[in-house]
PDB file of N, CA and C in Angstrom:
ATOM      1  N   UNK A   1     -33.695  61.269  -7.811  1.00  0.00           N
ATOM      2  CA  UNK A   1     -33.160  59.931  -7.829  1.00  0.00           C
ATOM      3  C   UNK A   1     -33.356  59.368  -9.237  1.00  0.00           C
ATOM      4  N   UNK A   2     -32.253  58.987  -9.674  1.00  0.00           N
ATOM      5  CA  UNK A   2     -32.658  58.468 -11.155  1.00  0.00           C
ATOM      6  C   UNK A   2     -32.761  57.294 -11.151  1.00  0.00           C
ATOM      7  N   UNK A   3     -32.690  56.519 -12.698  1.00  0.00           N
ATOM      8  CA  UNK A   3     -33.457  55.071 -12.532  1.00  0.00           C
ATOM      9  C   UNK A   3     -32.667  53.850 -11.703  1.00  0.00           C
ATOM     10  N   UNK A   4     -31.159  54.304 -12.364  1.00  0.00           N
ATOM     11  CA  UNK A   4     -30.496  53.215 -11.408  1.00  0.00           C
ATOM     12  C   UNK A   4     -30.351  53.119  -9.881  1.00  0.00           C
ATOM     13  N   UNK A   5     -30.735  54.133  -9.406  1.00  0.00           N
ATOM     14  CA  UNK A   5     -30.434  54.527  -7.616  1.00  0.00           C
ATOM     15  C   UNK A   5     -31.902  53.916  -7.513  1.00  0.00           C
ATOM     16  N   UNK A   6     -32.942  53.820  -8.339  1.00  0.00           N
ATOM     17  CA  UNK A   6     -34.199  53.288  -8.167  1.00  0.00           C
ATOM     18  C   UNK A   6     -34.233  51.497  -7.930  1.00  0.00           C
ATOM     19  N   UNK A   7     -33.394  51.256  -9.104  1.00  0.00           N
ATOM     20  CA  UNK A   7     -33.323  49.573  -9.051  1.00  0.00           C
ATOM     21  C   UNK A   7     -32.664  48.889  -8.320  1.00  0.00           C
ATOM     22  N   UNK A   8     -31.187  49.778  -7.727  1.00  0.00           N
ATOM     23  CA  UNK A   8     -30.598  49.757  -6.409  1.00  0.00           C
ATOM     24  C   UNK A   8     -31.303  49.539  -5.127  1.00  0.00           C
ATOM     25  N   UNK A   9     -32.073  50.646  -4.735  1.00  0.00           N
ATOM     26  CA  UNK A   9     -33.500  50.541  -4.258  1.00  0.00           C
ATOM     27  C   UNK A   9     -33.841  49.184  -3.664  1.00  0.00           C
ATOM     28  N   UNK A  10     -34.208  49.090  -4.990  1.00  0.00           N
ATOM     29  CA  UNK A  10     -35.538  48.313  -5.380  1.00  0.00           C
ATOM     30  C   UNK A  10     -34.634  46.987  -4.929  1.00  0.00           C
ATOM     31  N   UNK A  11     -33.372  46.443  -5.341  1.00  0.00           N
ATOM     32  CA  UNK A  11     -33.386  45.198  -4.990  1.00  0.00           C
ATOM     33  C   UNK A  11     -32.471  44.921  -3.598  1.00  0.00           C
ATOM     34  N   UNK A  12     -32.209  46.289  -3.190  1.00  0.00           N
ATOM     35  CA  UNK A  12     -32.151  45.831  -1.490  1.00  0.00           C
ATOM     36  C   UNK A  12     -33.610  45.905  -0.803  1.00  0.00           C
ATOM     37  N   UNK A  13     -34.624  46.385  -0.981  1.00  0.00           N
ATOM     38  CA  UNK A  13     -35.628  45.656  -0.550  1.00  0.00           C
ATOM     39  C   UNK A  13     -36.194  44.103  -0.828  1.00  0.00           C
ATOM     40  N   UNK A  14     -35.897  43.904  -1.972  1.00  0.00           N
ATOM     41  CA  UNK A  14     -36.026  42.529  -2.212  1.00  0.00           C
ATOM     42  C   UNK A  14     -34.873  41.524  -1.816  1.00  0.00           C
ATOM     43  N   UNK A  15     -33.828  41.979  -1.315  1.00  0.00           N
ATOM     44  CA  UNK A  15     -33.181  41.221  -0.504  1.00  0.00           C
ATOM     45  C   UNK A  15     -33.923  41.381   1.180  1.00  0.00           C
ATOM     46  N   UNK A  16     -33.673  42.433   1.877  1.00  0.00           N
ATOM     47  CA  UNK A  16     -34.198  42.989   2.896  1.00  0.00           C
ATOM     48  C   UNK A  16     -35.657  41.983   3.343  1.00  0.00           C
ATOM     49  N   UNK A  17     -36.181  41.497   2.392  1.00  0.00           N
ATOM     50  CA  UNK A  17     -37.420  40.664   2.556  1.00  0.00           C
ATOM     51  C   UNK A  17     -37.830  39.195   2.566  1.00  0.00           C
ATOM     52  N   UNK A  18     -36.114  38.644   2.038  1.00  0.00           N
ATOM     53  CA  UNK A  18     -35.715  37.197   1.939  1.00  0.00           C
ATOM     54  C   UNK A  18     -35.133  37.091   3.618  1.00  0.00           C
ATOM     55  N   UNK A  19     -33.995  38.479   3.582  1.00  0.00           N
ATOM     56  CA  UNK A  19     -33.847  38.194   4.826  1.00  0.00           C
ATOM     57  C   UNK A  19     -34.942  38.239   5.876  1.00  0.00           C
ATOM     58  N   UNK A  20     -35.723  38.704   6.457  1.00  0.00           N
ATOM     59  CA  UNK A  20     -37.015  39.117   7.292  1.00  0.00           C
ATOM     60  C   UNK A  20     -37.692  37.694   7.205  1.00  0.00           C
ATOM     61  N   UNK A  21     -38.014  37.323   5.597  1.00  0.00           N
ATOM     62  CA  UNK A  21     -38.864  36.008   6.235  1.00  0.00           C
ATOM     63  C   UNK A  21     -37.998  35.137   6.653  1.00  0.00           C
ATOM     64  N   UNK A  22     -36.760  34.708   6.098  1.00  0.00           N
ATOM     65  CA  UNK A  22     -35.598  34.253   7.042  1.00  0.00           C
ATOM     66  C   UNK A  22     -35.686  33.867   8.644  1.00  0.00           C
ATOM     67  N   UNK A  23     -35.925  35.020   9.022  1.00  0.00           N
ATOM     68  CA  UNK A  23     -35.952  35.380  10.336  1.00  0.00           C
ATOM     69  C   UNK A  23     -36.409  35.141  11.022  1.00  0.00           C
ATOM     70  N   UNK A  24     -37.765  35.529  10.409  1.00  0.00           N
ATOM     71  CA  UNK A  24     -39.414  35.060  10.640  1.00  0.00           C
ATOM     72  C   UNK A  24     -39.303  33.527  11.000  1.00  0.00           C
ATOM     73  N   UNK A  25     -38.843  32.831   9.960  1.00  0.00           N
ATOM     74  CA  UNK A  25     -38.995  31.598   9.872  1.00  0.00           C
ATOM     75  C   UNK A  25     -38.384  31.003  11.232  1.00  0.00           C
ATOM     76  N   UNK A  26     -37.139  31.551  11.187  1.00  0.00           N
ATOM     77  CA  UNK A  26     -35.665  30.964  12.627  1.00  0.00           C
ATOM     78  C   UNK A  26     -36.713  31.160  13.974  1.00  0.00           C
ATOM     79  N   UNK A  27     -37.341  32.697  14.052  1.00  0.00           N
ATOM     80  CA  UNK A  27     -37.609  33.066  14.985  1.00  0.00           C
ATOM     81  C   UNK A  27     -38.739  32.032  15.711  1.00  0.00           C
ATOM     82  N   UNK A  28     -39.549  31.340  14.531  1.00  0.00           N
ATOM     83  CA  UNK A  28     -41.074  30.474  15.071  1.00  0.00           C
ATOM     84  C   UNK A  28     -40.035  28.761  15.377  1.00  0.00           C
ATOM     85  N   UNK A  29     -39.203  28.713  14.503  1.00  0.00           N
ATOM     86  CA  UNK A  29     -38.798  27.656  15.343  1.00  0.00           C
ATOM     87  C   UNK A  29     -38.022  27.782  16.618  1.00  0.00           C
ATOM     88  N   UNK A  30     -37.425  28.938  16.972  1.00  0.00           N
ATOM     89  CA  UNK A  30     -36.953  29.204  18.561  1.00  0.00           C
ATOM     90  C   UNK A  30     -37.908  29.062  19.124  1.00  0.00           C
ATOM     91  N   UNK A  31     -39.215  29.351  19.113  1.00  0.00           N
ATOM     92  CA  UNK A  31     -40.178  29.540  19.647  1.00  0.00           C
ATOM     93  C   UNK A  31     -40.680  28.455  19.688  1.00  0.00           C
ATOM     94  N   UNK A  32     -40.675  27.545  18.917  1.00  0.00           N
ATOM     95  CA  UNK A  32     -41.473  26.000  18.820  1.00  0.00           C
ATOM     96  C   UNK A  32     -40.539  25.128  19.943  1.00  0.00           C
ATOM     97  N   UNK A  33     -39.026  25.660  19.761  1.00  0.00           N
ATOM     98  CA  UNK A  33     -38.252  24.584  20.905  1.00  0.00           C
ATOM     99  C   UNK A  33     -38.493  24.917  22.600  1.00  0.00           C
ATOM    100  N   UNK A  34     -39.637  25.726  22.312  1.00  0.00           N
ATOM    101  CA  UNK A  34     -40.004  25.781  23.837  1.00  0.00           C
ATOM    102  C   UNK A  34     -40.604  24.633  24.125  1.00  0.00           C
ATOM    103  N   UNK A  35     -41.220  24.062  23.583  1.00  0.00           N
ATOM    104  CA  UNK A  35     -41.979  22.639  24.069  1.00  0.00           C
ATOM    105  C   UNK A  35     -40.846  21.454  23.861  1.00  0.00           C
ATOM    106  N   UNK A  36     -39.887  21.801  23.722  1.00  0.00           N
ATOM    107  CA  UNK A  36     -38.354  20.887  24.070  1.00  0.00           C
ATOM    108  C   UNK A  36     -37.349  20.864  25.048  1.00  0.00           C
ATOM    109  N   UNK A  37     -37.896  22.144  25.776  1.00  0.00           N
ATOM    110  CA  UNK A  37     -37.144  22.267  26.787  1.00  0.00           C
ATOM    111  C   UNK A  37     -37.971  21.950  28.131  1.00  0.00           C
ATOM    112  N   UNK A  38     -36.617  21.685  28.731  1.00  0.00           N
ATOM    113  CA  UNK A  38     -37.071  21.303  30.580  1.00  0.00           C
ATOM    114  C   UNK A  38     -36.779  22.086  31.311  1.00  0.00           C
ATOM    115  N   UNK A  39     -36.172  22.830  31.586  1.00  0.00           N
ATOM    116  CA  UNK A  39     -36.188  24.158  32.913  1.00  0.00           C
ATOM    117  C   UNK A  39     -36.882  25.695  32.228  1.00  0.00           C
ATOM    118  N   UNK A  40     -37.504  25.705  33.846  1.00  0.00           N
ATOM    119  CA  UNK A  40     -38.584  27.225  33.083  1.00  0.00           C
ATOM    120  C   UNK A  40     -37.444  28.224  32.370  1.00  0.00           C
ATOM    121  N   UNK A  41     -36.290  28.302  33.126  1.00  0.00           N
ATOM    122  CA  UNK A  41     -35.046  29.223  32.424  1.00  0.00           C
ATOM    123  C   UNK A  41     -34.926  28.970  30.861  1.00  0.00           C
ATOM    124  N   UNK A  42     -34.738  27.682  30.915  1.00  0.00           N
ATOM    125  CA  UNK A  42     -34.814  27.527  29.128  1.00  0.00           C
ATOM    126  C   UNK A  42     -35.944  28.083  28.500  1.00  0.00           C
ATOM    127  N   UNK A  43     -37.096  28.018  29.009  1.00  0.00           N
ATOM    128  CA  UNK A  43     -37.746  28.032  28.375  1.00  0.00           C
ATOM    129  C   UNK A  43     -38.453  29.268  27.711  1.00  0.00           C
ATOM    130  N   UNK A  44     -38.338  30.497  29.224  1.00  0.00           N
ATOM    131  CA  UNK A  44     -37.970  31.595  29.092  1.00  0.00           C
ATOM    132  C   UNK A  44     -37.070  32.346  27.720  1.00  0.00           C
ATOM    133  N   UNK A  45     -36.076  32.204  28.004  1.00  0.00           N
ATOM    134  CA  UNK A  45     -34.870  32.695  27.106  1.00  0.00           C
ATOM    135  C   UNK A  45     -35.352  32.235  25.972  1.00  0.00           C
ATOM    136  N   UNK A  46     -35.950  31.248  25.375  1.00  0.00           N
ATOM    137  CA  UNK A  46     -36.203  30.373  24.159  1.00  0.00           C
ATOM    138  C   UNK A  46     -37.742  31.856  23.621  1.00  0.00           C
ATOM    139  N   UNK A  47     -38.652  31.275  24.458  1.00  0.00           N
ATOM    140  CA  UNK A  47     -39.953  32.458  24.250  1.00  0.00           C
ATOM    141  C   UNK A  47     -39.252  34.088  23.845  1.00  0.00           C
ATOM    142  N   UNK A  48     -38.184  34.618  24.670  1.00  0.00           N
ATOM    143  CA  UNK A  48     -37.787  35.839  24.604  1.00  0.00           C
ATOM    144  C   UNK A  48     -37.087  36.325  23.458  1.00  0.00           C
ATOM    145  N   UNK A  49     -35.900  35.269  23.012  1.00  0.00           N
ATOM    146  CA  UNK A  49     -35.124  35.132  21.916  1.00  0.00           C
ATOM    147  C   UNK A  49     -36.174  34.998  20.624  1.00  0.00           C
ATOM    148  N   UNK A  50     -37.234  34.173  20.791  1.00  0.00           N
ATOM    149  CA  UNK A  50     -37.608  33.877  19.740  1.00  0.00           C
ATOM    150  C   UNK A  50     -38.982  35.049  19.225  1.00  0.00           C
ATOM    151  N   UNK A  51     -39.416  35.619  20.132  1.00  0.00           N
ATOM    152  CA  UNK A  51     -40.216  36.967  20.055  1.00  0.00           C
ATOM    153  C   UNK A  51     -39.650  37.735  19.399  1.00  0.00           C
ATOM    154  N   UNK A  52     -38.239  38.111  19.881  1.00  0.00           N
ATOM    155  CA  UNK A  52     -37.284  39.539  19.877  1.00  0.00           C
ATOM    156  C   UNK A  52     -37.139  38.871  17.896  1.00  0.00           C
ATOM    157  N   UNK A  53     -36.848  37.912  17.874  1.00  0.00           N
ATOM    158  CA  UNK A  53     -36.024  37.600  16.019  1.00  0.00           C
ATOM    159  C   UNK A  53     -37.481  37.677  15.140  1.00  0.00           C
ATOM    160  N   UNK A  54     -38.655  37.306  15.686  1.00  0.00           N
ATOM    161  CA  UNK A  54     -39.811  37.356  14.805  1.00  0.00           C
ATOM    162  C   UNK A  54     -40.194  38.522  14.505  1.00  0.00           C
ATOM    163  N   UNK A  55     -39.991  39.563  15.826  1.00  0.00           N
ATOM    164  CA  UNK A  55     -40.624  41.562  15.450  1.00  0.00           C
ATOM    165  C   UNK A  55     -39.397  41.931  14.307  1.00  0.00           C
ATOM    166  N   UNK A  56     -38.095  41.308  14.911  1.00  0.00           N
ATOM    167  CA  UNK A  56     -37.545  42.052  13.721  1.00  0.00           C
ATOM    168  C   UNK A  56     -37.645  41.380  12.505  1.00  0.00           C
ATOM    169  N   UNK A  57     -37.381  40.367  12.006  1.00  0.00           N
ATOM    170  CA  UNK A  57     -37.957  39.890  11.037  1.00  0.00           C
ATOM    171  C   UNK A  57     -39.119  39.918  10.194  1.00  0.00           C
ATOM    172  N   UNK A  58     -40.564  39.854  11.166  1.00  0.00           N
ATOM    173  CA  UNK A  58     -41.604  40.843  10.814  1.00  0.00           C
ATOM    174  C   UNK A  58     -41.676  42.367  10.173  1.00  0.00           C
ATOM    175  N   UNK A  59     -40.887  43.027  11.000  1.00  0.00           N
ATOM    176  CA  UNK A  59     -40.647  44.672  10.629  1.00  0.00           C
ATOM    177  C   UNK A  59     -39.459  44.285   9.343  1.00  0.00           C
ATOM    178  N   UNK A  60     -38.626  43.843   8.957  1.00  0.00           N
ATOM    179  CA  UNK A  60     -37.804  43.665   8.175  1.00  0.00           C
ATOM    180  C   UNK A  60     -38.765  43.614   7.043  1.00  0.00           C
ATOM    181  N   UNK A  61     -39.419  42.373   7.073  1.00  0.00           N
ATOM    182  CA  UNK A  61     -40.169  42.113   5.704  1.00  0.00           C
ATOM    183  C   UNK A  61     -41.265  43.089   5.309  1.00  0.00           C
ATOM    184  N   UNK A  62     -42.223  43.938   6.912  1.00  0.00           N
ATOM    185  CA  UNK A  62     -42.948  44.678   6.627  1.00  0.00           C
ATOM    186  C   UNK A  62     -42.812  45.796   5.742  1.00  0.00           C
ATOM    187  N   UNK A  63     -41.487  46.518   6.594  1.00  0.00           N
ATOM    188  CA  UNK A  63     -41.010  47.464   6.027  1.00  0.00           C
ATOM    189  C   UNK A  63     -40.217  47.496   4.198  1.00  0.00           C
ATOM    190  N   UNK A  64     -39.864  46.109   4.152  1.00  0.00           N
ATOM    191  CA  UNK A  64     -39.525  46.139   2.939  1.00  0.00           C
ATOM    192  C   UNK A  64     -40.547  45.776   1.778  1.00  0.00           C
ATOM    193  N   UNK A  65     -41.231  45.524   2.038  1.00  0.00           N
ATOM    194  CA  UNK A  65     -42.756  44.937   1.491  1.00  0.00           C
ATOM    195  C   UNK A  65     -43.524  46.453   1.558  1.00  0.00           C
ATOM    196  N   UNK A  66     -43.089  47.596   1.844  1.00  0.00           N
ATOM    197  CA  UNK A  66     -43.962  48.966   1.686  1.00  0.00           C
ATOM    198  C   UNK A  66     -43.091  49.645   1.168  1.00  0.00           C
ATOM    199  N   UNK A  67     -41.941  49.560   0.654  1.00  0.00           N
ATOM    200  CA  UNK A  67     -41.105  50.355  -0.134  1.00  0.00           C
ATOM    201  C   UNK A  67     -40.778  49.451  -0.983  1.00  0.00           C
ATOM    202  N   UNK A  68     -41.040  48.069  -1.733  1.00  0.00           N
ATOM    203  CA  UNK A  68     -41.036  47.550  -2.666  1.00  0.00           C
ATOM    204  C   UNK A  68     -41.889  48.240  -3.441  1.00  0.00           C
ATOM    205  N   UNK A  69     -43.237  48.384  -2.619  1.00  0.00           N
ATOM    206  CA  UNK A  69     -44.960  48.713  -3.108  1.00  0.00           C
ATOM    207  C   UNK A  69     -44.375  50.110  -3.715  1.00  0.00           C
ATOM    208  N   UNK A  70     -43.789  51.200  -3.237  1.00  0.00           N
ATOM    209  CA  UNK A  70     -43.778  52.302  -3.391  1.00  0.00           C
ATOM    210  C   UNK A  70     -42.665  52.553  -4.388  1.00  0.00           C
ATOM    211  N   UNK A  71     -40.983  51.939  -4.759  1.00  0.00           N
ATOM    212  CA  UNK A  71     -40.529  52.057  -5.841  1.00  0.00           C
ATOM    213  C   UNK A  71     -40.716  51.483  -7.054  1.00  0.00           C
ATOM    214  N   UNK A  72     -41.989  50.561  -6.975  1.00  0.00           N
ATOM    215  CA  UNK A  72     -42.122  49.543  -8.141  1.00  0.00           C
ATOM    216  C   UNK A  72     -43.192  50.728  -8.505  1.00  0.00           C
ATOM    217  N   UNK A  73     -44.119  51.278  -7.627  1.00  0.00           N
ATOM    218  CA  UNK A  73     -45.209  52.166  -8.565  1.00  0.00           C
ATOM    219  C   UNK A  73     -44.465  53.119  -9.422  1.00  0.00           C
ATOM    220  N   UNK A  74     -43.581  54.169  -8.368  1.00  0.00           N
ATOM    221  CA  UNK A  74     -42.505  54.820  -9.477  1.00  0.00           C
ATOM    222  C   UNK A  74     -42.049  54.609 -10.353  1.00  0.00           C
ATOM    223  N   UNK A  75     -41.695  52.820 -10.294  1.00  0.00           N
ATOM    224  CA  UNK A  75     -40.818  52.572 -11.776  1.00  0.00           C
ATOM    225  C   UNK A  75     -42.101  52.580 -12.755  1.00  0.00           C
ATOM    226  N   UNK A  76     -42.720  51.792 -12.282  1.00  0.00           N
ATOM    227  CA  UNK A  76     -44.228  51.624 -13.428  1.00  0.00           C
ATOM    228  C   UNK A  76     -44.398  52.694 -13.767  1.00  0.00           C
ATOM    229  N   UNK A  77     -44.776  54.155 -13.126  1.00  0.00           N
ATOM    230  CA  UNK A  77     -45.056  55.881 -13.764  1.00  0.00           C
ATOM    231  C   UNK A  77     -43.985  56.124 -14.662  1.00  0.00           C
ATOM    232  N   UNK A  78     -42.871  55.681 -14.096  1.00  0.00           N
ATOM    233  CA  UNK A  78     -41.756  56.179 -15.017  1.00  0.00           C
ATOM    234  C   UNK A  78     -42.105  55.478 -16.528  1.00  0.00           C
ATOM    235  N   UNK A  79     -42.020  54.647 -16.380  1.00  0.00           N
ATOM    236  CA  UNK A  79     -42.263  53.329 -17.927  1.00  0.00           C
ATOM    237  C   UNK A  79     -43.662  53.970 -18.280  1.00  0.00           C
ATOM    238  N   UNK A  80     -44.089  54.140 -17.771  1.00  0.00           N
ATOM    239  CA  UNK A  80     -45.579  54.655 -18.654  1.00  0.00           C
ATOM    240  C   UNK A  80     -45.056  56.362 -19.017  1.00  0.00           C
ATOM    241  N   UNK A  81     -44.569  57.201 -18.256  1.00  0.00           N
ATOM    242  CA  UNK A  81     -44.382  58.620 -18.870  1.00  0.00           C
ATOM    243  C   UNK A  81     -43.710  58.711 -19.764  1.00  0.00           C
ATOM    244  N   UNK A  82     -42.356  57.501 -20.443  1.00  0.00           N
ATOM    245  CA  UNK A  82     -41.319  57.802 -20.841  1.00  0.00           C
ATOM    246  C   UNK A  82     -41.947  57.070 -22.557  1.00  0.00           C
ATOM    247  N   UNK A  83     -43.507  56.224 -22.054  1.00  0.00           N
ATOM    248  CA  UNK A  83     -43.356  55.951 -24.056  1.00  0.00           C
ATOM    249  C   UNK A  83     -44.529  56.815 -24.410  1.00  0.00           C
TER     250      UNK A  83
END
């Protein structure tokens, strides 16, 4: 993989991680409008919806937050082998 398929990479994880906390974020306020709702059904669907958008959002940012870690060390080896 050369450098540009690296920085390619590199800044769909750093998108990948705007989106996730994004998510993160949507997902805790679905979750907060449970104490806004009045039928257990709402309130349900609200808890379920808002679980299901936080794991992925969580795993979104996790996962992109461990392959940020891992092509930024590469780039750094690279920049240090190459002067």
């Amino acid at each position: 993989m050369n450098a540009i398929e690296k920085q390619g990479k590199l800044k769909t994880c750093q998108i990948n991680n705007a989106l996730g906390f994004f998510m993160l974020l949507f997902g805790f306020i679905v979750v907060f409008s449970v104490s806004l709702s009045e039928t257990f059904t709402q309130k349900m669907t609200n808890i379920i919806a808002g679980g299901v958008i936080v794991c992925i959002g969580g795993g979104m940012m996790w996962n992109a937050r461990r392959l940020i870690k891992k092509y930024d060390l590469k780039n750094k080896e690279n920049r240090l082998n190459q002067t």
